[in-house]
N, C-alpha and C. Protein backbone atom coordinates (compact mmCIF):
# COMPACT_ATOMS: atom_id res chain seq x y z
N UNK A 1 14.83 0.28 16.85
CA UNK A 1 13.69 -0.40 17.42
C UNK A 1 13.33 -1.57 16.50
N UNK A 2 12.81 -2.78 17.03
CA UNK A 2 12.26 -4.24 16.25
C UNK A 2 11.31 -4.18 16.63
N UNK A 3 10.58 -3.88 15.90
CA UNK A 3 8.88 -4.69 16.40
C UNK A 3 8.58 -5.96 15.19
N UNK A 4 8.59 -6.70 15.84
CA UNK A 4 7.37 -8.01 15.35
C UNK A 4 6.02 -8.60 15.47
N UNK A 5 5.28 -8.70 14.28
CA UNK A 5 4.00 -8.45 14.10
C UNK A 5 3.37 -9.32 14.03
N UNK A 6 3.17 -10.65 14.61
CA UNK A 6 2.27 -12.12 13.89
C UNK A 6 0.67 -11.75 13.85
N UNK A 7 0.21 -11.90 12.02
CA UNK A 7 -1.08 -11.70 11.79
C UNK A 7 -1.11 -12.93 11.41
N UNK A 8 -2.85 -13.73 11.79
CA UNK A 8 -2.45 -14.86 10.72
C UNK A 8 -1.45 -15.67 10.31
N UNK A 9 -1.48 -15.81 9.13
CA UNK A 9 0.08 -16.56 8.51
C UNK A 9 1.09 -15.44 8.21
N UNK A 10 0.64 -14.06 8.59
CA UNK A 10 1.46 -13.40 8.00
C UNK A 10 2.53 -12.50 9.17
N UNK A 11 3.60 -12.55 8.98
CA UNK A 11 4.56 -12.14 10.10
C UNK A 11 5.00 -10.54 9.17
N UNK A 12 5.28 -9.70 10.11
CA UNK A 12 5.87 -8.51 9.46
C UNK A 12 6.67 -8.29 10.31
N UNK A 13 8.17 -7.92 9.98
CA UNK A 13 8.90 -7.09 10.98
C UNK A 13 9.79 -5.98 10.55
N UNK A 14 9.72 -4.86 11.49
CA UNK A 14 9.82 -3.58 11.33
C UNK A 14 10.92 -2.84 12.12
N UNK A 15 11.98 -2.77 11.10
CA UNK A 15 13.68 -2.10 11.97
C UNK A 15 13.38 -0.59 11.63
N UNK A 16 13.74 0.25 12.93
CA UNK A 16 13.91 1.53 12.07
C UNK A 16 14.28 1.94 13.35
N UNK A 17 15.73 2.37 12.60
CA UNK A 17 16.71 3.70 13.30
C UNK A 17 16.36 5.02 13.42
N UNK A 18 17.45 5.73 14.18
CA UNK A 18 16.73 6.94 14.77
C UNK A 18 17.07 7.73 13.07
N UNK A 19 17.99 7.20 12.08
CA UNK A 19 18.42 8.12 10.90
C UNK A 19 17.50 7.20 9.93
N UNK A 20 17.03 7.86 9.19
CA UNK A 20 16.16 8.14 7.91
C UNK A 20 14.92 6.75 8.57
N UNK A 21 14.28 7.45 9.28
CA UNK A 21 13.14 6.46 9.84
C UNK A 21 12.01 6.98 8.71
N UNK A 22 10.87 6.04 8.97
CA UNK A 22 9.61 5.88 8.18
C UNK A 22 9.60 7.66 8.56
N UNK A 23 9.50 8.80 9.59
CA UNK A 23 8.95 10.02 9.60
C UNK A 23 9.90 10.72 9.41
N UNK A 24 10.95 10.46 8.64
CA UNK A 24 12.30 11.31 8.18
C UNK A 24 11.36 12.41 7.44
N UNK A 25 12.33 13.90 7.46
CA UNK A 25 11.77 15.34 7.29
C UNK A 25 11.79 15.17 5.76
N UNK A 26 12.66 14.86 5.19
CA UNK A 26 13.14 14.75 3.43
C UNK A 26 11.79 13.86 2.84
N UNK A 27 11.52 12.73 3.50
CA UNK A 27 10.58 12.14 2.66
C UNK A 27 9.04 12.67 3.02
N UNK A 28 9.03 13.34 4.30
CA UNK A 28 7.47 13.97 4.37
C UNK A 28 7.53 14.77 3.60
N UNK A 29 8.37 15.65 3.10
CA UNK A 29 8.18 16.44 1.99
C UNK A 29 7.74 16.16 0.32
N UNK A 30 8.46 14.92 0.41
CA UNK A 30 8.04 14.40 -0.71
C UNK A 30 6.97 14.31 -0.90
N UNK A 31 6.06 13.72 0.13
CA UNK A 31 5.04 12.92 -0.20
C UNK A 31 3.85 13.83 -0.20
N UNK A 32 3.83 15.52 0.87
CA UNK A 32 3.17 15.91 1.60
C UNK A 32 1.65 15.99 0.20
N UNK A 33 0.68 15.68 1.31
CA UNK A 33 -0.67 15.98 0.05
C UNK A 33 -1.38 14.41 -0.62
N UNK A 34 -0.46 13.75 -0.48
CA UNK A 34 -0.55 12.13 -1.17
C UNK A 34 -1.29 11.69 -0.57
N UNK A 35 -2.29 10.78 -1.25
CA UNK A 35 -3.15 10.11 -0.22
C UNK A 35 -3.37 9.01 -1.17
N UNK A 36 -3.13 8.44 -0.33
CA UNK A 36 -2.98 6.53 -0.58
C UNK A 36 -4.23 5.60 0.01
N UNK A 37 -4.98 4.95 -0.82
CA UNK A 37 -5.71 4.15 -0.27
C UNK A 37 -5.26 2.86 -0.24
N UNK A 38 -5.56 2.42 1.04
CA UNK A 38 -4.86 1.09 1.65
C UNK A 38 -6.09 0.05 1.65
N UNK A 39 -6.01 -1.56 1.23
CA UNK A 39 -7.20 -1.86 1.36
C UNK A 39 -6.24 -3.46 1.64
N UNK A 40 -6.97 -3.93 2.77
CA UNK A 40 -6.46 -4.71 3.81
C UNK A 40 -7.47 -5.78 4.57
N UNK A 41 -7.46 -6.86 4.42
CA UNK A 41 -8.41 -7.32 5.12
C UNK A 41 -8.26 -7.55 6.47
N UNK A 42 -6.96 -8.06 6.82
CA UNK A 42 -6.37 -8.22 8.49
C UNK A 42 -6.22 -6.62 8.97
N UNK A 43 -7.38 -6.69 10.28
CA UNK A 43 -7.14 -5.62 10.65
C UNK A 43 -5.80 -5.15 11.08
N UNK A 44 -4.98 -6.09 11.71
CA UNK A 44 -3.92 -5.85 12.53
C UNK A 44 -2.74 -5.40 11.57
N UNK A 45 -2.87 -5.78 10.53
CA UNK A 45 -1.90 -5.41 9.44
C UNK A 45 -2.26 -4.27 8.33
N UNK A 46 -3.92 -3.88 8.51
CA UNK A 46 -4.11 -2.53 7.99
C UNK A 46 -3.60 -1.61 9.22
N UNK A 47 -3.41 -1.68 9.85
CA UNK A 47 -2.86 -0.84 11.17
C UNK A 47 -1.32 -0.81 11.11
N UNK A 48 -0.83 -1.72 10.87
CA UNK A 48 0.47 -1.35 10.66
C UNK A 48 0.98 -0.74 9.65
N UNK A 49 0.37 -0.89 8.48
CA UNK A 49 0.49 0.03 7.36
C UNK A 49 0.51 0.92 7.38
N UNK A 50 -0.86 1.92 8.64
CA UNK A 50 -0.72 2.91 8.59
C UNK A 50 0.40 3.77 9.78
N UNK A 51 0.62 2.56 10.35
CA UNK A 51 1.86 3.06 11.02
C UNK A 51 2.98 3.40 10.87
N UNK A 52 3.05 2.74 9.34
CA UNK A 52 4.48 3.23 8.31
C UNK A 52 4.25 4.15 7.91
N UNK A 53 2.93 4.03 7.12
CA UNK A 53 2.55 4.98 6.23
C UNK A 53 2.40 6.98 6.03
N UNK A 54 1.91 6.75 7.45
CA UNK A 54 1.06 8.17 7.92
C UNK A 54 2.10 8.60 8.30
N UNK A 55 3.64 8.58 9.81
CA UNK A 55 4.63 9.16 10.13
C UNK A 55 5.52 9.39 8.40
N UNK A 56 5.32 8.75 7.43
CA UNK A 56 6.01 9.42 6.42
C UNK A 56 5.14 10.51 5.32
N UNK A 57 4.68 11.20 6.05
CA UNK A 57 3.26 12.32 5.33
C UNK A 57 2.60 11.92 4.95
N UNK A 58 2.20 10.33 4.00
CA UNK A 58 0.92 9.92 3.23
C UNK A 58 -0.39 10.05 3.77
N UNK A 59 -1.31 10.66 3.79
CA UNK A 59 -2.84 10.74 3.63
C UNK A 59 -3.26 9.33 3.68
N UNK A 60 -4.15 8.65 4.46
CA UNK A 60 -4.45 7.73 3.97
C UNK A 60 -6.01 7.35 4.16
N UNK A 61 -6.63 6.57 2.91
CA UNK A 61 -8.01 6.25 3.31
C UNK A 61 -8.15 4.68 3.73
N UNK A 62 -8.58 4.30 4.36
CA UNK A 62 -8.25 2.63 4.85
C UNK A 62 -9.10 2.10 4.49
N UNK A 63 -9.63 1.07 3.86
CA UNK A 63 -10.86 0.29 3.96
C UNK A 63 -10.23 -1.00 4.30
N UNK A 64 -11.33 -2.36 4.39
CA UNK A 64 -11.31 -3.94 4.87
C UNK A 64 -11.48 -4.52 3.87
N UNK A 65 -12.03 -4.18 2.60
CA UNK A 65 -12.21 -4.87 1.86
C UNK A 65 -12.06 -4.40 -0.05
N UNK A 66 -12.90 -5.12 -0.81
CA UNK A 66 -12.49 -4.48 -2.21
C UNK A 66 -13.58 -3.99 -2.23
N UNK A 67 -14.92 -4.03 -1.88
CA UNK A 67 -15.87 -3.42 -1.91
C UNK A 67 -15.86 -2.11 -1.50
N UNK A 68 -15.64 -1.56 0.05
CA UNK A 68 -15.31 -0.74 0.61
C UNK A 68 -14.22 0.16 0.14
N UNK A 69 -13.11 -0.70 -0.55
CA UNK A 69 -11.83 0.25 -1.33
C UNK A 69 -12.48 0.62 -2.28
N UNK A 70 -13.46 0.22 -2.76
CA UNK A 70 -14.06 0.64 -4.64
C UNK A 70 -14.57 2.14 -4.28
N UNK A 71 -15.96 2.01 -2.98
CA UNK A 71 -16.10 3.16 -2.41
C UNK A 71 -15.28 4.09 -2.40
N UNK A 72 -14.62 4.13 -1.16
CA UNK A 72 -13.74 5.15 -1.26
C UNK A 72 -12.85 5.66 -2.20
N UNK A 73 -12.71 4.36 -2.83
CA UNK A 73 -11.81 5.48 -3.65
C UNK A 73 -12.43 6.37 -4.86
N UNK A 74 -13.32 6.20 -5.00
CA UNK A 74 -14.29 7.06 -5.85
C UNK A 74 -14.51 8.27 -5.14
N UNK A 75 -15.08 7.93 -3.62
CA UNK A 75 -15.27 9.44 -2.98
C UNK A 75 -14.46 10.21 -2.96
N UNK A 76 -12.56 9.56 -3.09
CA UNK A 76 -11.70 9.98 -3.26
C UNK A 76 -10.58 10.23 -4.04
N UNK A 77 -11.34 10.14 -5.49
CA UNK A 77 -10.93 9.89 -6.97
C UNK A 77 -10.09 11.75 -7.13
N UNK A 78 -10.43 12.11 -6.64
CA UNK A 78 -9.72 13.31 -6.86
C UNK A 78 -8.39 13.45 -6.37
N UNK A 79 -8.18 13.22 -5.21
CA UNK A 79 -6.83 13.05 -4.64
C UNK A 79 -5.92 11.83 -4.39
N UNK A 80 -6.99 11.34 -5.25
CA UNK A 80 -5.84 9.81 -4.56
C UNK A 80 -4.58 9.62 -5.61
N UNK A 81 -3.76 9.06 -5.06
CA UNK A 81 -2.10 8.86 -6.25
C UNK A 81 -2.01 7.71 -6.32
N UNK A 82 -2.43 6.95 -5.19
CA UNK A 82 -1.81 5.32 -5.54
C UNK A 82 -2.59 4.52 -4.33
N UNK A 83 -3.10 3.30 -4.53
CA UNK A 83 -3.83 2.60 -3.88
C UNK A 83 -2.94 0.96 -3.96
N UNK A 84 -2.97 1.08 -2.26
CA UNK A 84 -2.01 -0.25 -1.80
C UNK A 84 -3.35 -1.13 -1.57
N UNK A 85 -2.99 -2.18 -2.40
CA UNK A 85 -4.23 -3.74 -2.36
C UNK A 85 -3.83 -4.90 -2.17
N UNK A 86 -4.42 -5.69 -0.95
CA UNK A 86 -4.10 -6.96 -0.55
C UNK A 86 -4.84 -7.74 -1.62
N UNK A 87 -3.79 -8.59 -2.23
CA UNK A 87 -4.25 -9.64 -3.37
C UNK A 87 -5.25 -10.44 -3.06
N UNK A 88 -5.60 -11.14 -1.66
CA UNK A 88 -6.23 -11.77 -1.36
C UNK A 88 -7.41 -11.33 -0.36
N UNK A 89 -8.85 -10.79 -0.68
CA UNK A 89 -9.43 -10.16 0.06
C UNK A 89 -11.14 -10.80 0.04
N UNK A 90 -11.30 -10.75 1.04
CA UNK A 90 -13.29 -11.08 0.83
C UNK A 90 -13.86 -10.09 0.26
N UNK A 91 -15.14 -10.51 -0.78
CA UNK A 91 -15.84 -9.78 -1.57
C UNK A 91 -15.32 -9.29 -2.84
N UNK A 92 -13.89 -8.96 -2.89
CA UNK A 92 -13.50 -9.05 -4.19
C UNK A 92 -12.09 -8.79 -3.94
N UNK A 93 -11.44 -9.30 -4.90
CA UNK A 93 -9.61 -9.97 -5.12
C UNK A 93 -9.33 -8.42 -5.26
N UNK A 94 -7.80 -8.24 -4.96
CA UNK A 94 -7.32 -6.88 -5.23
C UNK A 94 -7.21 -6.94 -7.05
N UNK A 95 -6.88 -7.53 -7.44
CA UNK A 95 -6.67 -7.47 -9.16
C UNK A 95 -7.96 -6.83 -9.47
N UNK A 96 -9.28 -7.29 -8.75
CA UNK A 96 -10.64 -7.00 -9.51
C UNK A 96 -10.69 -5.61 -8.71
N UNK A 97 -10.01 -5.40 -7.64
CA UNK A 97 -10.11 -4.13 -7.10
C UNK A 97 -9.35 -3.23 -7.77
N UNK A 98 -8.41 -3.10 -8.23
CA UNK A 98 -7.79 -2.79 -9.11
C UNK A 98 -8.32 -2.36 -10.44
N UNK A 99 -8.96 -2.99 -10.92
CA UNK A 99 -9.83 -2.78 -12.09
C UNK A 99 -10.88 -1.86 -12.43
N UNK A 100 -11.65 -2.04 -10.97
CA UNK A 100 -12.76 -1.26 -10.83
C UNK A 100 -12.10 0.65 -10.69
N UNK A 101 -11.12 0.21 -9.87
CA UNK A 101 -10.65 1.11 -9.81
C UNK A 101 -10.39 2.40 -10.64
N UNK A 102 -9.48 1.33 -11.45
CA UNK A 102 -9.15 2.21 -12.95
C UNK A 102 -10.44 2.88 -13.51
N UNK A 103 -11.63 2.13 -13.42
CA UNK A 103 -12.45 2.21 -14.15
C UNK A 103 -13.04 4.08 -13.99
N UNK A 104 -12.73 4.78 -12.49
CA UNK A 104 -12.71 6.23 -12.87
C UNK A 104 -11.44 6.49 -12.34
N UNK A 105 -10.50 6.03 -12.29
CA UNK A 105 -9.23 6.61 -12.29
C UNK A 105 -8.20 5.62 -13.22
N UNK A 106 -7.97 6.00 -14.62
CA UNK A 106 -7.48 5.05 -15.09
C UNK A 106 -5.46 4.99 -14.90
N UNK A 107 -5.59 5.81 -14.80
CA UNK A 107 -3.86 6.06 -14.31
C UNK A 107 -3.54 5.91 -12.94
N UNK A 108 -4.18 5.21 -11.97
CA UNK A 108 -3.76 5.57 -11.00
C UNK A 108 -2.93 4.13 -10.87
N UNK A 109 -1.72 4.22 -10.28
CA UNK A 109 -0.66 3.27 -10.00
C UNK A 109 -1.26 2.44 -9.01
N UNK A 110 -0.96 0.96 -8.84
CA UNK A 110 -1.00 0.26 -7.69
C UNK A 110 -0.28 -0.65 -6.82
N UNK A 111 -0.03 -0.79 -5.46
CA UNK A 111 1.06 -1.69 -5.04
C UNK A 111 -0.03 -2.70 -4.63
N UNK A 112 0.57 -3.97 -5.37
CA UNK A 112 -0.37 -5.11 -4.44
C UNK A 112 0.41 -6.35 -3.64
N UNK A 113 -0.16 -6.37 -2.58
CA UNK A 113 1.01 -7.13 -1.52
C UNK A 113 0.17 -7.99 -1.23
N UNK A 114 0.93 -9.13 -1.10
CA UNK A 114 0.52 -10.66 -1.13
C UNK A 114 1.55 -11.37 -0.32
N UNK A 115 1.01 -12.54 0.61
CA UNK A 115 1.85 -13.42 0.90
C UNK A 115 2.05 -14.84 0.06
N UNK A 116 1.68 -14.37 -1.51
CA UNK A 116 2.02 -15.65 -2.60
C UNK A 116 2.56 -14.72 -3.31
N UNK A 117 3.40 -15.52 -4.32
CA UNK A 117 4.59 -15.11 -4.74
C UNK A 117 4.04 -14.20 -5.98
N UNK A 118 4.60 -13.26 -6.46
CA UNK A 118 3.99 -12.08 -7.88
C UNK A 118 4.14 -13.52 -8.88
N UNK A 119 4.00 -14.94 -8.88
CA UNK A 119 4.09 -15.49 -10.26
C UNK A 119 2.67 -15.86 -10.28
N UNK A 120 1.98 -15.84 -9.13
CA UNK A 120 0.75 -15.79 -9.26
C UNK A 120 -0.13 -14.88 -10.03
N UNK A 121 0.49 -13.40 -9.90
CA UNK A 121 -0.55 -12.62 -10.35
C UNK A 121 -0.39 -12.14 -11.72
N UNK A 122 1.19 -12.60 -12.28
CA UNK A 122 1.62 -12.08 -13.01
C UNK A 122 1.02 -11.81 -14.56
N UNK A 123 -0.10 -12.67 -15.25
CA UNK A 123 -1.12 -12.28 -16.09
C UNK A 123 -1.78 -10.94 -16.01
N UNK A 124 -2.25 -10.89 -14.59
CA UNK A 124 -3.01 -9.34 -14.36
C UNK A 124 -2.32 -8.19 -13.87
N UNK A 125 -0.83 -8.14 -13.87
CA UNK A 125 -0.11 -7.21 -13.62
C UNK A 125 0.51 -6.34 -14.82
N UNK A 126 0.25 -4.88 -14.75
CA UNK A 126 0.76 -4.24 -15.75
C UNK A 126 1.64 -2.91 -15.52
N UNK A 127 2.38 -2.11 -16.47
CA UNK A 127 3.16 -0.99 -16.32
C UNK A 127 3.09 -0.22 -15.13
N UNK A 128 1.64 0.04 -14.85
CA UNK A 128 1.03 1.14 -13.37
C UNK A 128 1.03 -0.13 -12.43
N UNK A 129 1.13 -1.45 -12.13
CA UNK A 129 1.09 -2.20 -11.01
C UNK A 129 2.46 -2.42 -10.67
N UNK A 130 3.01 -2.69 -8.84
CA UNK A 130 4.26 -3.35 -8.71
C UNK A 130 3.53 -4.11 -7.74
N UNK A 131 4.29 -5.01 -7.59
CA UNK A 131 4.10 -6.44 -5.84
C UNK A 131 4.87 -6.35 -5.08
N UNK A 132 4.43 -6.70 -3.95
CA UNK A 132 5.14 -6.87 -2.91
C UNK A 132 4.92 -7.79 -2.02
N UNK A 133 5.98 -8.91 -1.64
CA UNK A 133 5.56 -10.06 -1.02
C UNK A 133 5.30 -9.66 -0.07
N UNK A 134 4.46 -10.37 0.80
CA UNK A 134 4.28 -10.21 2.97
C UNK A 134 5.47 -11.41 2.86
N UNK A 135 6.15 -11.32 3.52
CA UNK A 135 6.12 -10.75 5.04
C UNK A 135 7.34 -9.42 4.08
N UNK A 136 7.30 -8.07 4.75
CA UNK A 136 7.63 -6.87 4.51
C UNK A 136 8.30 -5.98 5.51
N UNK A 137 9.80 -5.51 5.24
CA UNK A 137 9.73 -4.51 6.35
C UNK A 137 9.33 -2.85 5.77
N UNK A 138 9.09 -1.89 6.91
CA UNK A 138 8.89 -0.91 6.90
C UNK A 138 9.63 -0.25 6.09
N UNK A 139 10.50 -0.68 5.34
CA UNK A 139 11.75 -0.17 4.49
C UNK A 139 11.65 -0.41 3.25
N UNK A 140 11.30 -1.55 3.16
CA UNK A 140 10.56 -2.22 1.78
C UNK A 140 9.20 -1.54 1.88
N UNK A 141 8.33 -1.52 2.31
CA UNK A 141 6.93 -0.90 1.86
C UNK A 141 7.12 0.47 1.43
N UNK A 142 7.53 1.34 2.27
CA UNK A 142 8.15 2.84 1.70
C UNK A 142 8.80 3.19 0.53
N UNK A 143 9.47 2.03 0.15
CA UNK A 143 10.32 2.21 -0.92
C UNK A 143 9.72 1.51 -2.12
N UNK A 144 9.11 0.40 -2.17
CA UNK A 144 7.68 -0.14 -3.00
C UNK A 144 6.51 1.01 -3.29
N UNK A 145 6.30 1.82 -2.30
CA UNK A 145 5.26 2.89 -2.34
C UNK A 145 6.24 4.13 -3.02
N UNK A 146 6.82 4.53 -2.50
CA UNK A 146 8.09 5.71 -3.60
C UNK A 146 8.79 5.02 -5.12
N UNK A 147 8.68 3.87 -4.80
CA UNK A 147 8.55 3.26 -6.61
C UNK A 147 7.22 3.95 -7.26
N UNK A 148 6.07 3.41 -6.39
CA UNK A 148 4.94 3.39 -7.52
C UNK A 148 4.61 4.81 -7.66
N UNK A 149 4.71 5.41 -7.02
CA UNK A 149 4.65 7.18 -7.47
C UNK A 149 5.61 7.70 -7.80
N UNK A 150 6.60 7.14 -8.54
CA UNK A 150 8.02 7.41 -8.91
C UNK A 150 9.05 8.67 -8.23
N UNK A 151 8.69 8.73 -6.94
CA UNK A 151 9.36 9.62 -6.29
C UNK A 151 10.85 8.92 -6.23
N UNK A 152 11.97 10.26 -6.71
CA UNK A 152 13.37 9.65 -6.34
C UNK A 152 13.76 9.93 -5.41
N UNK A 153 14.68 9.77 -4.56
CA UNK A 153 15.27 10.47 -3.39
C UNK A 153 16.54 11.10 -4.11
N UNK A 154 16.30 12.29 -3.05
CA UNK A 154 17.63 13.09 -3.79
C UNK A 154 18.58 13.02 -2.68
């Protein structure tokens, strides 16, 4: 199946075969219990995230913004493993979302996806952060997200 996604400036497109798709049995296992906060300002593309996201077991808490991600993820400082942040967001930048973040979860890993290139962010990126450019397929985000929680495939 192809689906193509025009948000904005941002295009996503998404291949996935009937073998090792985003809801393959091997990687829900991996993940089962994980809960990922996603923080997204285009609605249409926090929706697709979780369309990758959720058929491969991840938990997810969604917010629109960095404000709203700061929230939640505090309410959800207990279970959360890794929080996916759009670099570019109203009310506050994912880097500063990021920060706050740490601030009661200091280990927690982050993927931050941007449609400008990681040489932008690259000052505020460290050991627990990876990037990921937009435009993204469903293959790349999964596997960007199984980086940052260092899951291997066996």
């Amino acid at each position: 199946m192809r689906l193509t996604f025009v948000t904005g400036e941002v295009t996503v497109v998404i291949l996935q075969s009937g073998r090792g798709s985003a809801g393959s049995k091997s990687e829900a296992l991996s993940t089962k219990g994980a809960t990922i906060l996603v923080a997204e300002d285009d609605q249409g593309l926090r929706k697709l995230i979780k369309a990758i996201l959720a058929p491969a077991g991840y938990d997810l808490v969604v917010a629109s913004d960095g404000d709203e991600a700061v929230d939640l993820g505090y309410e959800n400082r207990e279970c959360l493993v890794l929080a996916v942040l759009d670099a570019v967001m109203p009310l506050r930048r994912g880097v500063d979302t990021m920060k706050a973040l740490r601030a009661f979860c200091p280990d927690l890993p982050v993927l931050l996806i941007s449609g400008y290139s990681a040489e932008d962010f690259l000052q505020e990126l460290d050991e627990r952060t990876r990037f990921l450019r937009k435009p993204f397929t469903s293959s790349q985000l999964l596997e960007a997200v199984r980086q940052s929680l260092g899951v291997v495939e066996t």
